[in-house]
Protein backbone atom coordinates (compact mmCIF):
# COMPACT_ATOMS: atom_id res chain seq x y z
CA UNK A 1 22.35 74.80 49.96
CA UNK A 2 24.01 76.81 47.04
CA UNK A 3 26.10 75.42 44.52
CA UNK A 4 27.10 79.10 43.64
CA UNK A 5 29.79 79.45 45.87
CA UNK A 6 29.35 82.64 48.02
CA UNK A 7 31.49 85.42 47.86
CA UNK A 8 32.44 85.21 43.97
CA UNK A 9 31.19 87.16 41.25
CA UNK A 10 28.22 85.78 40.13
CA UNK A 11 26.61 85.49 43.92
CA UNK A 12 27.60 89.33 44.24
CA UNK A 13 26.21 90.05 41.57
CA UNK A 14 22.98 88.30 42.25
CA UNK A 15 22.79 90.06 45.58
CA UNK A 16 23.27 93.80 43.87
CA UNK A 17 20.23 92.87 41.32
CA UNK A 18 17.39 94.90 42.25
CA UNK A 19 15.73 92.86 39.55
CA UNK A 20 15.57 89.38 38.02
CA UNK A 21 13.95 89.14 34.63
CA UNK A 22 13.35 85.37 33.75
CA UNK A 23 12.45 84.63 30.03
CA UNK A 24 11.09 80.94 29.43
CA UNK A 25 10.07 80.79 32.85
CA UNK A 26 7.03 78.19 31.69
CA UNK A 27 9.80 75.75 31.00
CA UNK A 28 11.49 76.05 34.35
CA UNK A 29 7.34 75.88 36.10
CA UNK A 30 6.94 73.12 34.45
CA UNK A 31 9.84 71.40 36.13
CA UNK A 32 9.17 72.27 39.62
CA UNK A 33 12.35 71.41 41.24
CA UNK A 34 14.22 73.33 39.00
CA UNK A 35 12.30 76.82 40.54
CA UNK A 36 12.24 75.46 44.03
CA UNK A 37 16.48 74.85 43.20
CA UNK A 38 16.45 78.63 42.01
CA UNK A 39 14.70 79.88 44.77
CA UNK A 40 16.60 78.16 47.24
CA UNK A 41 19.71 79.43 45.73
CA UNK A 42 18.20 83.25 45.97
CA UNK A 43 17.91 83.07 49.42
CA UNK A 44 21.20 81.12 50.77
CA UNK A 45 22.90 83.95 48.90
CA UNK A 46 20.44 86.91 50.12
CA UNK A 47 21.00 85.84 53.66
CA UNK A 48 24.86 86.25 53.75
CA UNK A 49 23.28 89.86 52.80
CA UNK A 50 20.31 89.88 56.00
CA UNK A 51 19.31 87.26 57.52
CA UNK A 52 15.76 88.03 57.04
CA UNK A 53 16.29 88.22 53.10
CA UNK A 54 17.03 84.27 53.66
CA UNK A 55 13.29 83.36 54.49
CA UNK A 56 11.81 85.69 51.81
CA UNK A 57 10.37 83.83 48.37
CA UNK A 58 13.52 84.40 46.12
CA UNK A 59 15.95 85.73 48.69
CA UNK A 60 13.34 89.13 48.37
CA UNK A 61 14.44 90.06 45.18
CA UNK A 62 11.79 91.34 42.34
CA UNK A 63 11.22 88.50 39.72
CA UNK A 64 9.95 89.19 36.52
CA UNK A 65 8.59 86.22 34.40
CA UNK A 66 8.14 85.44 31.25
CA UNK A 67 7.56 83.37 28.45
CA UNK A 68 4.63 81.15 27.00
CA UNK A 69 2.22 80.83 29.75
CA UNK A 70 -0.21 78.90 27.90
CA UNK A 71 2.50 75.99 27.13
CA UNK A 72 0.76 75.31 23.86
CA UNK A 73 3.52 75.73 21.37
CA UNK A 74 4.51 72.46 20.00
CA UNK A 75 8.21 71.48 19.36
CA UNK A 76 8.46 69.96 15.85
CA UNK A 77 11.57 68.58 14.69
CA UNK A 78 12.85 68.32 10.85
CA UNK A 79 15.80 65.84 10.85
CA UNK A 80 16.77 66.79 7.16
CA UNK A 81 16.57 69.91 5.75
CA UNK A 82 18.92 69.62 2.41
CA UNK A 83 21.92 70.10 4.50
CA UNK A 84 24.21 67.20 6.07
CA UNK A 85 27.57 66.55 7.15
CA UNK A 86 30.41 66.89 4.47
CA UNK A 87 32.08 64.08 5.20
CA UNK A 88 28.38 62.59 4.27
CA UNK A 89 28.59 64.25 1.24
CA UNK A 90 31.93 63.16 0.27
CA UNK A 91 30.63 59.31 0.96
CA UNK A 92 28.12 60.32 -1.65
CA UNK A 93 25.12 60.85 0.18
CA UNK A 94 21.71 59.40 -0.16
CA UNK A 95 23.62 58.32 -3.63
CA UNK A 96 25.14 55.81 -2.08
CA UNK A 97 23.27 53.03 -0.10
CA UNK A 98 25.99 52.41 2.16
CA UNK A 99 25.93 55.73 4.05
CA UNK A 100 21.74 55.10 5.13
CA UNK A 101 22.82 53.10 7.83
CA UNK A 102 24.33 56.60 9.73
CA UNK A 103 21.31 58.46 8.64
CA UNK A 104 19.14 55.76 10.25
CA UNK A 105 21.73 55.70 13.75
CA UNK A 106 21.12 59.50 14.02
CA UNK A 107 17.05 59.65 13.71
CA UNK A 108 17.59 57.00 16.28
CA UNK A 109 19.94 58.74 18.45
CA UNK A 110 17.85 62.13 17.96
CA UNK A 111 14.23 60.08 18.60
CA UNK A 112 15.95 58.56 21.91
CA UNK A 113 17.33 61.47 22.86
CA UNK A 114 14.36 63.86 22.48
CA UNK A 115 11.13 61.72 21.88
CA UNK A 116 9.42 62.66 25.43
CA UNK A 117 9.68 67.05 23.76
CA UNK A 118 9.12 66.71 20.30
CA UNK A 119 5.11 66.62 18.96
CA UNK A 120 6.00 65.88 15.78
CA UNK A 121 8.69 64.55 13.36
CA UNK A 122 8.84 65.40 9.36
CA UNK A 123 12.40 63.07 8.62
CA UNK A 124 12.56 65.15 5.10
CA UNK A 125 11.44 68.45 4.73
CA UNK A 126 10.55 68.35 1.27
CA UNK A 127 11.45 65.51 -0.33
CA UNK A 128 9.80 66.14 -3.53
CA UNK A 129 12.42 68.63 -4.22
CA UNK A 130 15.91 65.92 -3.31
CA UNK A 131 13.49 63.91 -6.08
CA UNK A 132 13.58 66.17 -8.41
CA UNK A 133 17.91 67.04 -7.73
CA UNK A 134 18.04 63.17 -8.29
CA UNK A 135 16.03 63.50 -11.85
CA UNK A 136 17.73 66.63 -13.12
């Protein structure tokens, strides 16, 4: 059944469509009941159209996909990239030993979070350069 309820604007204008154009399909493939949700959704609201529109892939309509077929982009994450909150900054930053504790709670938070997506984690981007800040 359809969560979008029938009748209201967006299922209207789902039924006018004459075409769907899906970007970052791959990511929705990849998670097949998310498609098989989307394509059930098509055709409750193509039916209240034609009946026959209800057993078609999609509710009948034209979909056009697209997006990284090949799935081989990685997701890298930088947690620090010489920006942070000003209320951070106003603690004193990195300056002051007290505040690492939140730092630490957010890669933590971030690493639970997102740890099953992300290929790689760089915690500084270039630290050599804070160094240097410190020095100078």
């Amino acid at each position: 059944m359809c969560s979008l309820p029938l009748g209201k604007p967006t299922a209207r204008l789902l039924q006018e469509a004459d075409i769907i154009i899906w970007d970052e399909a791959p990511i929705m493939v990849s998670h097949k009941h998310l498609f098989e949700a989307t394509d059930r959704s098509l055709r409750d609201i193509m039916k209240e159209v034609s009946p026959e529109l209800g057993s078609l892939p999609f509710g009948g309509k034209v979909a056009v996909m697209g997006g990284d077929f090949r799935n081989n982009l990685k997701l890298i994450v930088t947690l620090h990239h010489f920006v942070h909150p000003l209320w951070f900054d106003n603690k004193g930053g990195f300056t002051n030993e007290a505040n690492i504790p939140h730092f630490v709670k957010f890669y933590e938070t971030a690493f639970r979070e997102y740890h099953e997506k992300v290929h790689l984690w760089i915690t500084f981007n270039e630290c050599n350069v804070m160094l240097d800040e410190r020095r100078g």
